[in-house]
C-alpha atoms as a PDB file:
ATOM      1  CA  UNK A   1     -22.761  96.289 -38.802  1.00  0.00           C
ATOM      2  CA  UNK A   2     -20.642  94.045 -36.577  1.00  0.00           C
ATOM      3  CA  UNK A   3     -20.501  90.214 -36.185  1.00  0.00           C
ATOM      4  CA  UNK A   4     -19.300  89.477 -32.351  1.00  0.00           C
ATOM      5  CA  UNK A   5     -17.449  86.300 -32.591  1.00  0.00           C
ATOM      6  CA  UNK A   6     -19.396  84.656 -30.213  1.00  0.00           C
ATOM      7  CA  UNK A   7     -22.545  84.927 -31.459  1.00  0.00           C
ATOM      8  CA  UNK A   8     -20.507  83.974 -35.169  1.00  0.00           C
ATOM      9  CA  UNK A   9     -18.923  80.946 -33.048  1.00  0.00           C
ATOM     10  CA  UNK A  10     -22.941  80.316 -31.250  1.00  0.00           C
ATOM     11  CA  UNK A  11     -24.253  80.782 -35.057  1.00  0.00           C
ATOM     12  CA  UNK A  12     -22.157  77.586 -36.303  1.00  0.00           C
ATOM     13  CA  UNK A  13     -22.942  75.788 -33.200  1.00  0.00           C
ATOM     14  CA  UNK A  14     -26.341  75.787 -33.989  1.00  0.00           C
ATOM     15  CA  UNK A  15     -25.273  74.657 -37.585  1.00  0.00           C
ATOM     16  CA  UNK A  16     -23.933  71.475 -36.077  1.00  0.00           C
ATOM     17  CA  UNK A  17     -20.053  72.474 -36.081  1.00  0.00           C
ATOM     18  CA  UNK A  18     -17.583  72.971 -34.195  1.00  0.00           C
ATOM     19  CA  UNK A  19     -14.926  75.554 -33.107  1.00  0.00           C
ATOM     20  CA  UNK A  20     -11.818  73.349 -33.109  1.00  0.00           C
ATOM     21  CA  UNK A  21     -12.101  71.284 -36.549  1.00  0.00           C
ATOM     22  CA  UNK A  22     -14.862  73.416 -38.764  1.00  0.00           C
ATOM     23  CA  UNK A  23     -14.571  76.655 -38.586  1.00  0.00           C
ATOM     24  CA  UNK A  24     -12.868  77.764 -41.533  1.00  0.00           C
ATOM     25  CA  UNK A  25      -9.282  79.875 -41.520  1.00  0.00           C
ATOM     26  CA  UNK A  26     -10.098  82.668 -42.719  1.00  0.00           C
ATOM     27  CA  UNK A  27     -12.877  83.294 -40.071  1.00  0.00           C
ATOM     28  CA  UNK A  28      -9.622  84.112 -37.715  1.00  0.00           C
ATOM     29  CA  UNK A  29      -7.833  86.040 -40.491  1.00  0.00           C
ATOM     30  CA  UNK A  30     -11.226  88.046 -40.518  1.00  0.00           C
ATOM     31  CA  UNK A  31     -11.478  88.801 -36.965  1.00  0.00           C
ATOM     32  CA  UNK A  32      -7.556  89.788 -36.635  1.00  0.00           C
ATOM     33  CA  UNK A  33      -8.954  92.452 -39.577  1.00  0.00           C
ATOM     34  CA  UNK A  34     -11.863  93.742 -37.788  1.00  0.00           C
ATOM     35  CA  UNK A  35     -10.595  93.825 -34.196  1.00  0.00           C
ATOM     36  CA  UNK A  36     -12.614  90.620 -33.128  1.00  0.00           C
ATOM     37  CA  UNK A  37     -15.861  91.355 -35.068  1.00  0.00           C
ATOM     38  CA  UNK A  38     -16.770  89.899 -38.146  1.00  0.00           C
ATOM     39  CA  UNK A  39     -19.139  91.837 -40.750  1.00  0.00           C
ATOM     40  CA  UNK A  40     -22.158  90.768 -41.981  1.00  0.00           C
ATOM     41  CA  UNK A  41     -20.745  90.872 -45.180  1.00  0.00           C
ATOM     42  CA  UNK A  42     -17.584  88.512 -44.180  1.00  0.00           C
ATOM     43  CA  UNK A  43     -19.949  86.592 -42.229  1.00  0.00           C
ATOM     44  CA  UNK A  44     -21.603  85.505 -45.858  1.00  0.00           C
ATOM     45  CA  UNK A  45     -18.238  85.554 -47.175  1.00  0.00           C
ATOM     46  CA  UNK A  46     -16.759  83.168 -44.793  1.00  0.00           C
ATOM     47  CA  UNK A  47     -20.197  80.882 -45.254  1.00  0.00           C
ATOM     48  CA  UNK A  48     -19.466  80.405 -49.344  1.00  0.00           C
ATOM     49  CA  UNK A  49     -15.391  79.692 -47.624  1.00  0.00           C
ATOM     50  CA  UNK A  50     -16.298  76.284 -46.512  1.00  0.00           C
ATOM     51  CA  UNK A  51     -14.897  73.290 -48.406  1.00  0.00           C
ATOM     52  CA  UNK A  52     -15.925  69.914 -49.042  1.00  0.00           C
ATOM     53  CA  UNK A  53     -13.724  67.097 -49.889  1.00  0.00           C
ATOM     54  CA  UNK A  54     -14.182  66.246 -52.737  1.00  0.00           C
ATOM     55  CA  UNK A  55     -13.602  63.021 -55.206  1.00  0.00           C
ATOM     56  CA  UNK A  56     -11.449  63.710 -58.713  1.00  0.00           C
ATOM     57  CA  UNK A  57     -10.541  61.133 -61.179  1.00  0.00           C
ATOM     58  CA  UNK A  58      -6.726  61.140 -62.065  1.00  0.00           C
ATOM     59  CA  UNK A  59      -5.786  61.958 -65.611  1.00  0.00           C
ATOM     60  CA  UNK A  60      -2.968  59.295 -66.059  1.00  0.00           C
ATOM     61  CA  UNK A  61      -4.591  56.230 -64.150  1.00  0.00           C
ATOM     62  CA  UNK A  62      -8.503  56.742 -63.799  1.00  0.00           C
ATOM     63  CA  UNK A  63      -8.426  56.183 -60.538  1.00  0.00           C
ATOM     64  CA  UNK A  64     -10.329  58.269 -57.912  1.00  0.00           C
ATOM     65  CA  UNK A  65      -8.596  60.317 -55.522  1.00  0.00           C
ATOM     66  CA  UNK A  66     -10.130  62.616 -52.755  1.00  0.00           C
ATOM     67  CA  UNK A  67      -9.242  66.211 -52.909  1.00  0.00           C
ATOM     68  CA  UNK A  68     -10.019  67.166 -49.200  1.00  0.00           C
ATOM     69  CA  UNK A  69     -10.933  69.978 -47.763  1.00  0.00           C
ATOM     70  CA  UNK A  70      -7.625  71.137 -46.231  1.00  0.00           C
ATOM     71  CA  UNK A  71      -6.080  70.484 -49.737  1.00  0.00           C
ATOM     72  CA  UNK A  72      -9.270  73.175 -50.940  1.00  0.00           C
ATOM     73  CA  UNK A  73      -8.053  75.494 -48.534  1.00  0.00           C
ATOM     74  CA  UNK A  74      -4.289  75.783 -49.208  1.00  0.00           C
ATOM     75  CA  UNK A  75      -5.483  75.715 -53.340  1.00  0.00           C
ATOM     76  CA  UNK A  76      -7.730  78.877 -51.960  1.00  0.00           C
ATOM     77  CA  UNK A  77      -4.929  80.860 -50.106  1.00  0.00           C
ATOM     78  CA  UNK A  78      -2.279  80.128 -53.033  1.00  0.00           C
ATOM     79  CA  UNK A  79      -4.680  81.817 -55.811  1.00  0.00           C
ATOM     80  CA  UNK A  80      -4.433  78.262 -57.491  1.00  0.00           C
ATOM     81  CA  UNK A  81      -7.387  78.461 -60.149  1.00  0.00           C
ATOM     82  CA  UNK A  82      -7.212  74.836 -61.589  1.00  0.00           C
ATOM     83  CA  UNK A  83      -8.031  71.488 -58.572  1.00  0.00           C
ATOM     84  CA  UNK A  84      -5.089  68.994 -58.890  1.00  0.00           C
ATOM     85  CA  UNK A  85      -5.629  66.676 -62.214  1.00  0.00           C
ATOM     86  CA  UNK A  86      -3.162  63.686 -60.761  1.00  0.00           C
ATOM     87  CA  UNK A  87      -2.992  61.519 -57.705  1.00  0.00           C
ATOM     88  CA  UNK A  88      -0.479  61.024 -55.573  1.00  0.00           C
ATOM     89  CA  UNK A  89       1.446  58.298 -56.774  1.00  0.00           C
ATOM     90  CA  UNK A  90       1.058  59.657 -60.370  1.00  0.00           C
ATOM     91  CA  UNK A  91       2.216  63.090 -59.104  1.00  0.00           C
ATOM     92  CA  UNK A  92       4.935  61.106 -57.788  1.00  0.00           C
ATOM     93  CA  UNK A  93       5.714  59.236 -61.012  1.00  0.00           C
ATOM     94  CA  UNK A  94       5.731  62.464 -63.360  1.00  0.00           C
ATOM     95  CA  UNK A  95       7.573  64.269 -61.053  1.00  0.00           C
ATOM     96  CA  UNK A  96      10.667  61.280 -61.035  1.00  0.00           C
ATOM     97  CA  UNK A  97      10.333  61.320 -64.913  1.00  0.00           C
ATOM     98  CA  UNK A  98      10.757  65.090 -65.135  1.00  0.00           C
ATOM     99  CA  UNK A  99      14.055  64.957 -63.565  1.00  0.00           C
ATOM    100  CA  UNK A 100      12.767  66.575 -60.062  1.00  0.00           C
ATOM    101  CA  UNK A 101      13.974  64.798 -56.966  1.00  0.00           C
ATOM    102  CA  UNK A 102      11.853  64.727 -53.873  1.00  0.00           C
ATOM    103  CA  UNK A 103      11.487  66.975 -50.745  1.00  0.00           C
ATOM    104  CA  UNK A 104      14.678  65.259 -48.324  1.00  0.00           C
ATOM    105  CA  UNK A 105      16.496  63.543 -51.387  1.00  0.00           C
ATOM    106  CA  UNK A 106      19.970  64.235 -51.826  1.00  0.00           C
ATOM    107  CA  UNK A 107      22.657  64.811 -54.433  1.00  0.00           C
ATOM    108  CA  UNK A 108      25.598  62.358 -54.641  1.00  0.00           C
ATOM    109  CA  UNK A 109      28.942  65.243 -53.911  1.00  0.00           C
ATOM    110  CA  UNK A 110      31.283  64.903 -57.160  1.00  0.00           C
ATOM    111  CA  UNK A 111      35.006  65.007 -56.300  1.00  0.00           C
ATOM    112  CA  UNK A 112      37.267  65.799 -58.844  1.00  0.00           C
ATOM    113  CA  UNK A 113      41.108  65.281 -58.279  1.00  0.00           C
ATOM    114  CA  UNK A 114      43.277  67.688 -60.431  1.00  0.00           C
ATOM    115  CA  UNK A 115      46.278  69.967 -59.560  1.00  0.00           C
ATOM    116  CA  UNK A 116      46.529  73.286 -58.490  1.00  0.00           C
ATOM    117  CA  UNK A 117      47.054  75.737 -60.352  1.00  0.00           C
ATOM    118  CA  UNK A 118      49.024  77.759 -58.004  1.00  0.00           C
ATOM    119  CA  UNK A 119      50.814  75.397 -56.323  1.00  0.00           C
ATOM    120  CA  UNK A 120      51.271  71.962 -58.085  1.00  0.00           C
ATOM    121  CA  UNK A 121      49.955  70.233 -55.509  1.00  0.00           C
ATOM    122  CA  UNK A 122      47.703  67.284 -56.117  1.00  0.00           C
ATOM    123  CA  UNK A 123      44.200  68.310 -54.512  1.00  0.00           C
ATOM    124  CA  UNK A 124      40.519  67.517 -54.813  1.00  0.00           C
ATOM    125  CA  UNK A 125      37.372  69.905 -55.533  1.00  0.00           C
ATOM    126  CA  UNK A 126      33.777  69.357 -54.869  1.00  0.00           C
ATOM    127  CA  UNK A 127      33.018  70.512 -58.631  1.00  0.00           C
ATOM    128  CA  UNK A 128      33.893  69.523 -61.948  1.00  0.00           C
ATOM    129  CA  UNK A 129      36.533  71.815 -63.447  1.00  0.00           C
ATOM    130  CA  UNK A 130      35.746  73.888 -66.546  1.00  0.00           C
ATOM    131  CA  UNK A 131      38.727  74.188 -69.116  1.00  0.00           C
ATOM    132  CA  UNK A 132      40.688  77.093 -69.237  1.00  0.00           C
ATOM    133  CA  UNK A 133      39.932  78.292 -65.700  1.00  0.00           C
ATOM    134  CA  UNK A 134      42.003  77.891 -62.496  1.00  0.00           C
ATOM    135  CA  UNK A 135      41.501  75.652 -59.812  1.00  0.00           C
ATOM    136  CA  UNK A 136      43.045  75.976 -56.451  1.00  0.00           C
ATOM    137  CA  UNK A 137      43.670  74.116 -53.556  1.00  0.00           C
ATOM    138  CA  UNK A 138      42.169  75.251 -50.324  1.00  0.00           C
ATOM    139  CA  UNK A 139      45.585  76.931 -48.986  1.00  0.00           C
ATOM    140  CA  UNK A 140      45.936  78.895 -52.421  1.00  0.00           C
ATOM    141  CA  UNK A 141      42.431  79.364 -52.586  1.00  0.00           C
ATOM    142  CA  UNK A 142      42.150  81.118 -49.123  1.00  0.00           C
ATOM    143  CA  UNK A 143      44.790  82.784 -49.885  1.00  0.00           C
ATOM    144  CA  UNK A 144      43.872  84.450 -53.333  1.00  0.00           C
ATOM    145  CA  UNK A 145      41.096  85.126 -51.173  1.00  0.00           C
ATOM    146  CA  UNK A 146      42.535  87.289 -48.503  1.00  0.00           C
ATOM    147  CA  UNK A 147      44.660  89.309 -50.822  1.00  0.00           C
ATOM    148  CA  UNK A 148      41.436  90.088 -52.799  1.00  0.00           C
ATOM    149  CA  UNK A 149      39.777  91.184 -49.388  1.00  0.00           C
ATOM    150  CA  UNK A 150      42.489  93.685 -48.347  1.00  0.00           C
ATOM    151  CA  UNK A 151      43.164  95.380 -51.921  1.00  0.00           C
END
C-alpha cells in the first residue's frame, strides 16, 4: 500500500514537526524510490530514522560533548557502526600527534639546487634527489620528454 507524501508530510504535522528542519533525509531518498509515495513499511522505517542529539563523554578528557543529530545522520549514511569516542578538540589533538595535517593546511615546497645531468647547468627541483638517478633541468627535461613522445 502507498504513503502519499502529503498525508506522510500532514502525519508529522500533527506530530508537532516540521517540513523544513525535521523531516528526516531519507524520507526524500524514499519518495525519489517510490515515485512520490512512501510505503507503509518505509513509513515505519523512516519513523525508527529519526535522531536525537545526543550527549557522549570523551575518552581522553571526560568531558561531555553533544553528538547531534545531523552528526547521527551522516554516521547512518556512512555505515559507521561505532558513535565518535573523542571531542573535538581531542580529535584535533590526536590527529596533530599522528602526523595528519588539517583540511586547508599546507606543505612547505622543498627546493633542492643541484646540476643537471644533461646539461651542467646549475638548476633547482621541487623534490629531493635520490642517488644514482638523473635530474634535469626544465629545458632537458622537456626535452627528454618530447623525444620519448614521438618514438
Amino acid at each position: 500500500m502507498c504513503f502519499p507524501y502529503h498525508k506522510f508530510l500532514r502525519e508529522r504535522a500533527k506530530q508537532g514537526y516540521t517540513p523544513q528542519t525535521q523531516i528526516p533525509f531519507g524520507a526524500f531518498s524514499a519518495l525519489w524510490r517510490f515515485g512520490g509515495c512512501v510505503p507503509d513499511r518505509g513509513l515505519r522505517e523512516l519513523h525508527s530514522m529519526e535522531f536525537q542529539d545526543k550527549v557522549l563523554k570523551c575518552i581522553d578528557c571526560g568531558a561531555d560533548f553533544v553528538f547531534t543529530a545531523g552528526e547521527q545522520l551522516f554516521f547512518h549514511d556512512k555505515q559507521f557502526k561505532n558513535e565518535p569516542k573523542r571531542c573535538k578538540p581531542c580529535k584535533g589533538k590526536r590527529a596533530n600527534m599522528l602526523g595528519s595535517t588539517p583540511p586547508g593546511a599546507t606543505y612547505p615546497k622543498v627546493e633542492t639546487r643541484t646540476t643537471c645531468s644533461g646539461c651542467g647547468k646549475d638548476t633547482t627541483v621541487p623534490f629531493k634527489p635520490t642517488q644514482g638517478r638523473p635530474v634535469f633541468c626544465r629545458e632537458c627535461f622537456q626535452q627528454k620528454r618530447t623525444t620519448a613522445a614521438t618514438a
